[in-house]
PDB file of N, CA and C in Angstrom:
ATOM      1  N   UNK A   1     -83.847   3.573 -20.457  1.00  0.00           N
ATOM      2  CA  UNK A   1     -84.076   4.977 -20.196  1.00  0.00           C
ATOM      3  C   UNK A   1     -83.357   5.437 -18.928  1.00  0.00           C
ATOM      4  N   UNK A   2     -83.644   4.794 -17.689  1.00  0.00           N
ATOM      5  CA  UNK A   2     -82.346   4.973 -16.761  1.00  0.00           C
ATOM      6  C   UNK A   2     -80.954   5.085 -17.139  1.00  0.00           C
ATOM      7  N   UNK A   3     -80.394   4.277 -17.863  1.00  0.00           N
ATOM      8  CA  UNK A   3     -78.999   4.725 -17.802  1.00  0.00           C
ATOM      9  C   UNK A   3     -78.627   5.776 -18.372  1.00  0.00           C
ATOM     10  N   UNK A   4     -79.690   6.198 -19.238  1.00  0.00           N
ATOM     11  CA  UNK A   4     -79.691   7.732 -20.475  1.00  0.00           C
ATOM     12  C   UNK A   4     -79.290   9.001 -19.245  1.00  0.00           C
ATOM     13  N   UNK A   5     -80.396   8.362 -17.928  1.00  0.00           N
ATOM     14  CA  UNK A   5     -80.556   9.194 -16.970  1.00  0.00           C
ATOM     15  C   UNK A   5     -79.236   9.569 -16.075  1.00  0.00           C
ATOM     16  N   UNK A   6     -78.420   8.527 -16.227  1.00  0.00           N
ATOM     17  CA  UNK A   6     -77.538   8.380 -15.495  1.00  0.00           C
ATOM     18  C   UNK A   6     -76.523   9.059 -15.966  1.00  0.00           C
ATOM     19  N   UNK A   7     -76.111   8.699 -16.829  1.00  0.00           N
ATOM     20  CA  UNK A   7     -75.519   9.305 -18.017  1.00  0.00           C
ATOM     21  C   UNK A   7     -75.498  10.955 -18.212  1.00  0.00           C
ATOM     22  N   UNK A   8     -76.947  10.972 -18.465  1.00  0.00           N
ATOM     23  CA  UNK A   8     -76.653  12.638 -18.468  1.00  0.00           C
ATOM     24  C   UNK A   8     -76.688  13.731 -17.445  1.00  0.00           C
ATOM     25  N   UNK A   9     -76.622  12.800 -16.191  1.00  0.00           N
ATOM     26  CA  UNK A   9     -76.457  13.276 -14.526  1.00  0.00           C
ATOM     27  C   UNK A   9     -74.667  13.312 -14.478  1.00  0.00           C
ATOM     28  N   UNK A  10     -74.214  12.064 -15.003  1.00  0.00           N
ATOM     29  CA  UNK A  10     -72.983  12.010 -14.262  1.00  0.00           C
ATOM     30  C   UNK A  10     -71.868  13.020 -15.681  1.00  0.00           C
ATOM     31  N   UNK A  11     -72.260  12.826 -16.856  1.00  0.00           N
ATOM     32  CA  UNK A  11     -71.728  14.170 -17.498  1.00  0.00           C
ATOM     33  C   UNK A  11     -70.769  15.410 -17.233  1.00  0.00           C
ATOM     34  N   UNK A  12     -71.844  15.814 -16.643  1.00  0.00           N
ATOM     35  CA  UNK A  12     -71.570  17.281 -16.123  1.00  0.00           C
ATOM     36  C   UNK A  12     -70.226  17.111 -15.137  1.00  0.00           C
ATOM     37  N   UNK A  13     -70.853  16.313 -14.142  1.00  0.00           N
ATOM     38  CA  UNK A  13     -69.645  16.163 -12.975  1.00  0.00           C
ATOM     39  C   UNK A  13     -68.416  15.999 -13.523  1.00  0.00           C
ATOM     40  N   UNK A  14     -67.927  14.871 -14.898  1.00  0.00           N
ATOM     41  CA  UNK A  14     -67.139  14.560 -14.980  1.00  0.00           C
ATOM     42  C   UNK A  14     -66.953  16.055 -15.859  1.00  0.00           C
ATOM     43  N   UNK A  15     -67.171  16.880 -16.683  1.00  0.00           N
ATOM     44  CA  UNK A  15     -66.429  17.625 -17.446  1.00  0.00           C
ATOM     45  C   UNK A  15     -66.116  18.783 -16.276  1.00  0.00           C
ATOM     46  N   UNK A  16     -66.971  18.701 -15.138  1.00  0.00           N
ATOM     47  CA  UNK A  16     -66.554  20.262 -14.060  1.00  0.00           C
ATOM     48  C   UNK A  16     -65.666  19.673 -12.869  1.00  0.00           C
ATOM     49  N   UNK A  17     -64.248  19.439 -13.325  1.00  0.00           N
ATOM     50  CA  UNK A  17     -63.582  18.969 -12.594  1.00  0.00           C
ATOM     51  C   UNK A  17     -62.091  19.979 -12.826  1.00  0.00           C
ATOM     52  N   UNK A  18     -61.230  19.599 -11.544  1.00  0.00           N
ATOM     53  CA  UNK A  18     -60.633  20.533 -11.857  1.00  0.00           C
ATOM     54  C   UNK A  18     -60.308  22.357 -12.045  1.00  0.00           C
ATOM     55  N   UNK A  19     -59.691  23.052 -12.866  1.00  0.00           N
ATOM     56  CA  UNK A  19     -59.656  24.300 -12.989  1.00  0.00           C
ATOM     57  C   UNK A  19     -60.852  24.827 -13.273  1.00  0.00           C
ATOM     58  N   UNK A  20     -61.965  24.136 -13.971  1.00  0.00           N
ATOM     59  CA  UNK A  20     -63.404  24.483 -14.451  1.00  0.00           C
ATOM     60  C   UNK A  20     -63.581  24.514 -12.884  1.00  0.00           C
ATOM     61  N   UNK A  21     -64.078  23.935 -12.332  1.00  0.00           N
ATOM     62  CA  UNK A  21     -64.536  24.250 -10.742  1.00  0.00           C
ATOM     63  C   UNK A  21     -64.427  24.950  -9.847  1.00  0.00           C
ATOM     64  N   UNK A  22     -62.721  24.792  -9.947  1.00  0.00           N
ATOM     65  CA  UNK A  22     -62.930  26.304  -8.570  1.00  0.00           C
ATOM     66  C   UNK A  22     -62.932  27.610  -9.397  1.00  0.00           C
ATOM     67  N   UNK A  23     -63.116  27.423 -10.306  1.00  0.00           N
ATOM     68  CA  UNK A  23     -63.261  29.345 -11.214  1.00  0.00           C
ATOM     69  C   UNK A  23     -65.217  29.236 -10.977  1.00  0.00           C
ATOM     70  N   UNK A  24     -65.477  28.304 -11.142  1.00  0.00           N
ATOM     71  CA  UNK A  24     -66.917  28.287 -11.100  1.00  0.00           C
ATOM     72  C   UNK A  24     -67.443  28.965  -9.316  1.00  0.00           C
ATOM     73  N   UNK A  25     -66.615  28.653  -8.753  1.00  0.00           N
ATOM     74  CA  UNK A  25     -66.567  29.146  -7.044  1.00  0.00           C
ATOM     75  C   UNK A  25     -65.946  30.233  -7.207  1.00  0.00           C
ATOM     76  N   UNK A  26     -64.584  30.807  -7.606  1.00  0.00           N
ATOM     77  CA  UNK A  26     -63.901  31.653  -7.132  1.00  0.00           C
ATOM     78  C   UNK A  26     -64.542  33.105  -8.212  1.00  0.00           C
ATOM     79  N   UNK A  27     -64.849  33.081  -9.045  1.00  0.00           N
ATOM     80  CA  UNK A  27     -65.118  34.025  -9.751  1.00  0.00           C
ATOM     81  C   UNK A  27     -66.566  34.772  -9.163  1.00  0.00           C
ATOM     82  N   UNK A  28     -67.252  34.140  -8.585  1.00  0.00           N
ATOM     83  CA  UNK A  28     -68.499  35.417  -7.692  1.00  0.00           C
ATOM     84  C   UNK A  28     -67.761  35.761  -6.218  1.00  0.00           C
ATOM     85  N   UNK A  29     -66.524  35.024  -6.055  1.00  0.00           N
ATOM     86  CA  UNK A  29     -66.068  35.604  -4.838  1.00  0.00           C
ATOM     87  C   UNK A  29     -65.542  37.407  -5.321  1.00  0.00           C
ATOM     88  N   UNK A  30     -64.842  36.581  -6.348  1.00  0.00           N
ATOM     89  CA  UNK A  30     -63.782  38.330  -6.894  1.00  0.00           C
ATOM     90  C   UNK A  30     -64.859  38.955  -7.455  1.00  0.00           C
ATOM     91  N   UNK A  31     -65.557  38.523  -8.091  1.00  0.00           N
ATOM     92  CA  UNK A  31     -67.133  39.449  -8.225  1.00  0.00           C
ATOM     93  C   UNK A  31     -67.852  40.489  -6.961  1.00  0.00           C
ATOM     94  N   UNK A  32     -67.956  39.613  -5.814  1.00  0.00           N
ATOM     95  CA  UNK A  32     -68.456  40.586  -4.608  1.00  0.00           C
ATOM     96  C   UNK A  32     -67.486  41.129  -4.134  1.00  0.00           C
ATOM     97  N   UNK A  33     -65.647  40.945  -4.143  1.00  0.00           N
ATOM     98  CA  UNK A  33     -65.106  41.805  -3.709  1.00  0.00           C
ATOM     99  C   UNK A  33     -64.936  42.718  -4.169  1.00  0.00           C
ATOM    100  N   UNK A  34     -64.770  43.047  -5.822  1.00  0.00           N
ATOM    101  CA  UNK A  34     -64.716  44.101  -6.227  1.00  0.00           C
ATOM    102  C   UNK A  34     -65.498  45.093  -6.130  1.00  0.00           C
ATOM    103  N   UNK A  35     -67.005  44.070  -6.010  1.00  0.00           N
ATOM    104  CA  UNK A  35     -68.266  45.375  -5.614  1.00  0.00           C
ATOM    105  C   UNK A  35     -67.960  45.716  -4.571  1.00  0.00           C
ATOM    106  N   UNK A  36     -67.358  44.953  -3.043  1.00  0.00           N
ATOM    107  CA  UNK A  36     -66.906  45.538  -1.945  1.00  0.00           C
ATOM    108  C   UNK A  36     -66.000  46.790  -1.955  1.00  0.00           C
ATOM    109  N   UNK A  37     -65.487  46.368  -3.471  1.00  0.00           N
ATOM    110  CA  UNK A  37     -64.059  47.372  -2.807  1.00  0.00           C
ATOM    111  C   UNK A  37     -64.798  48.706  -2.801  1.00  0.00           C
ATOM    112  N   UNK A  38     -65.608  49.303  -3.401  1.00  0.00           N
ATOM    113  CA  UNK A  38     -66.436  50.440  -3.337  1.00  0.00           C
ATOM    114  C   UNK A  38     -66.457  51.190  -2.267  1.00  0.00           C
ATOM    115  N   UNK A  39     -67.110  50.431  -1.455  1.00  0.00           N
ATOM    116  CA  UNK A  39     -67.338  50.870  -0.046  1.00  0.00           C
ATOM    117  C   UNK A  39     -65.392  52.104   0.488  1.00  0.00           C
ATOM    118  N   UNK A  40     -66.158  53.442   1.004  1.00  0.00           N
ATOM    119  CA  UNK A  40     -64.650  53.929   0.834  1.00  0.00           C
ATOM    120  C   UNK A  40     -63.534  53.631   2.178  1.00  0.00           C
ATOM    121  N   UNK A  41     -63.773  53.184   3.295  1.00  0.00           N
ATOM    122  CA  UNK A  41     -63.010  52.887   4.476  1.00  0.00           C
ATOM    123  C   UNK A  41     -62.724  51.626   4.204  1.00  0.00           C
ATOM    124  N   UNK A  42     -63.175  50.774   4.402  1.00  0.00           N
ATOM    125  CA  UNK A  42     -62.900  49.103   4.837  1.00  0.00           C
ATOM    126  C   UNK A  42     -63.204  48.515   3.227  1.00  0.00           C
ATOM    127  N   UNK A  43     -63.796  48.803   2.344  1.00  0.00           N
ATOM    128  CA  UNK A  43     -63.494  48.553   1.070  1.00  0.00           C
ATOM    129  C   UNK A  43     -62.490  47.611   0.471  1.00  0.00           C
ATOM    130  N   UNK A  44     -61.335  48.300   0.598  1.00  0.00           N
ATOM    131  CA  UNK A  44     -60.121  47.777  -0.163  1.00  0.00           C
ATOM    132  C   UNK A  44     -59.443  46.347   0.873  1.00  0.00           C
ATOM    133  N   UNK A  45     -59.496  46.265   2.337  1.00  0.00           N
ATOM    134  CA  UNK A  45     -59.406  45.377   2.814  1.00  0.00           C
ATOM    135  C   UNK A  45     -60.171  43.884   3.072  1.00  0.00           C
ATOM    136  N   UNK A  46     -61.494  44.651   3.107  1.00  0.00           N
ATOM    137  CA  UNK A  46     -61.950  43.579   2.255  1.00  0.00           C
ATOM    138  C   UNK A  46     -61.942  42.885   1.352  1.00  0.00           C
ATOM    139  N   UNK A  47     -61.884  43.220  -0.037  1.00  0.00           N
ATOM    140  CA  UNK A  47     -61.413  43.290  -1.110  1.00  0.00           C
ATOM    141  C   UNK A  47     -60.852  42.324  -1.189  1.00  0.00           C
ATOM    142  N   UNK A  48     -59.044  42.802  -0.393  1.00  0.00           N
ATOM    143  CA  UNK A  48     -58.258  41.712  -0.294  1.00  0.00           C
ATOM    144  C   UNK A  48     -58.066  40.547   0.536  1.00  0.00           C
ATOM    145  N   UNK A  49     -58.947  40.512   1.452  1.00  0.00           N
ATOM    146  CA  UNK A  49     -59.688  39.532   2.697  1.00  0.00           C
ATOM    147  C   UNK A  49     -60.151  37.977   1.564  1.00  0.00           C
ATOM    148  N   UNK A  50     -61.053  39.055   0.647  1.00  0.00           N
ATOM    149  CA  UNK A  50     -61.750  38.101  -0.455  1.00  0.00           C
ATOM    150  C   UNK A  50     -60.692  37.061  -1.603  1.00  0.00           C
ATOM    151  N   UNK A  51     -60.385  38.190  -2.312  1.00  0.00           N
ATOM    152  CA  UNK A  51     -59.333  37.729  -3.168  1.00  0.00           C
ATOM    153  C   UNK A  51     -58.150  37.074  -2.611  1.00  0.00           C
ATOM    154  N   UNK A  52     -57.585  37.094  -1.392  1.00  0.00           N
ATOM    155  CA  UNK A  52     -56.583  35.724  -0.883  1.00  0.00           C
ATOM    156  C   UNK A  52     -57.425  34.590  -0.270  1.00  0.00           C
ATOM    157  N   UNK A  53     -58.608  34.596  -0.097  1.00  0.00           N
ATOM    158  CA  UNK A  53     -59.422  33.175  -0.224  1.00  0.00           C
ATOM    159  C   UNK A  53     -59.333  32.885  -1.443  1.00  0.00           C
ATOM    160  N   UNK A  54     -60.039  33.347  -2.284  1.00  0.00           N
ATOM    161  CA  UNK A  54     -60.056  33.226  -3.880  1.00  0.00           C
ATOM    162  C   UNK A  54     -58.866  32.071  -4.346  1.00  0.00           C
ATOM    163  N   UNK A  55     -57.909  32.741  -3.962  1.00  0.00           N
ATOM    164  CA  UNK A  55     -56.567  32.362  -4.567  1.00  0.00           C
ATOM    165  C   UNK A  55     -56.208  30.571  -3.912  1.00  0.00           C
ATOM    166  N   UNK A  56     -56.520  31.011  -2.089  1.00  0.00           N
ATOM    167  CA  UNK A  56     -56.738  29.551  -1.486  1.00  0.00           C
ATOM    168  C   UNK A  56     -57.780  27.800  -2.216  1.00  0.00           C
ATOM    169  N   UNK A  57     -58.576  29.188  -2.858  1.00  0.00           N
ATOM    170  CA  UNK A  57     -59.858  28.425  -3.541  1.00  0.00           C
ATOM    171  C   UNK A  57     -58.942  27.710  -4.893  1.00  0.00           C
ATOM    172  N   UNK A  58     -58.305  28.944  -5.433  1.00  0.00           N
ATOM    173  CA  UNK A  58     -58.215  27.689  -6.761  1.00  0.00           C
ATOM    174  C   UNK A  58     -56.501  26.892  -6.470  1.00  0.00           C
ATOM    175  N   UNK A  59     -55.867  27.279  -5.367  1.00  0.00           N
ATOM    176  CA  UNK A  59     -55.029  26.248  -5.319  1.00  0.00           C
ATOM    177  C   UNK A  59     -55.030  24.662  -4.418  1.00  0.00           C
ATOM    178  N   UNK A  60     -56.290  24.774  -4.701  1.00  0.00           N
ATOM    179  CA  UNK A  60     -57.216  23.330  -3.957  1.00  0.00           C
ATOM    180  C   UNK A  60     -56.728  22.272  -5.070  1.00  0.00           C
ATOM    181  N   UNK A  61     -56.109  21.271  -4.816  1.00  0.00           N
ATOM    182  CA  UNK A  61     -55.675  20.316  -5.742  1.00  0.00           C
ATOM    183  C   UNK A  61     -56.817  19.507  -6.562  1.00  0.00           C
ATOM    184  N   UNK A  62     -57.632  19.613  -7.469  1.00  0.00           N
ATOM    185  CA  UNK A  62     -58.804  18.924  -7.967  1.00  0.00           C
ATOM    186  C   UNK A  62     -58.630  18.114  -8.951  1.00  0.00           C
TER     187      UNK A  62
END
């Protein structure tokens, strides 16, 4: 019964590797920036504050 346990712990890890991962991170980033961009002064710089992390995020070698 442990290794069932083990097994269906280590699963996951192995299929969220890679491009699955940082979209799993980067996609509520571009999510709150876009809600940022709203805001009408500092909005849009933010925005793009967010989305060039984003971009840092998924060119992380995984």
């Amino acid at each position: 019964m442990n290794t069932l346990k083990l097994f269906v712990l280590l699963t996951p890890l192995l299929l969220l590797n890679g491009c699955i991962l940082t979209k799993v991170v980067t996609v509520p980033m571009r999510l709150g920036g876009a809600v940022i961009s709203i805001i009408p002064v500092v909005g849009n710089t933010a925005h793009d504050s967010i989305d060039e992390a984003a971009e840092i995020v998924d060119d992380v070698p995984i």
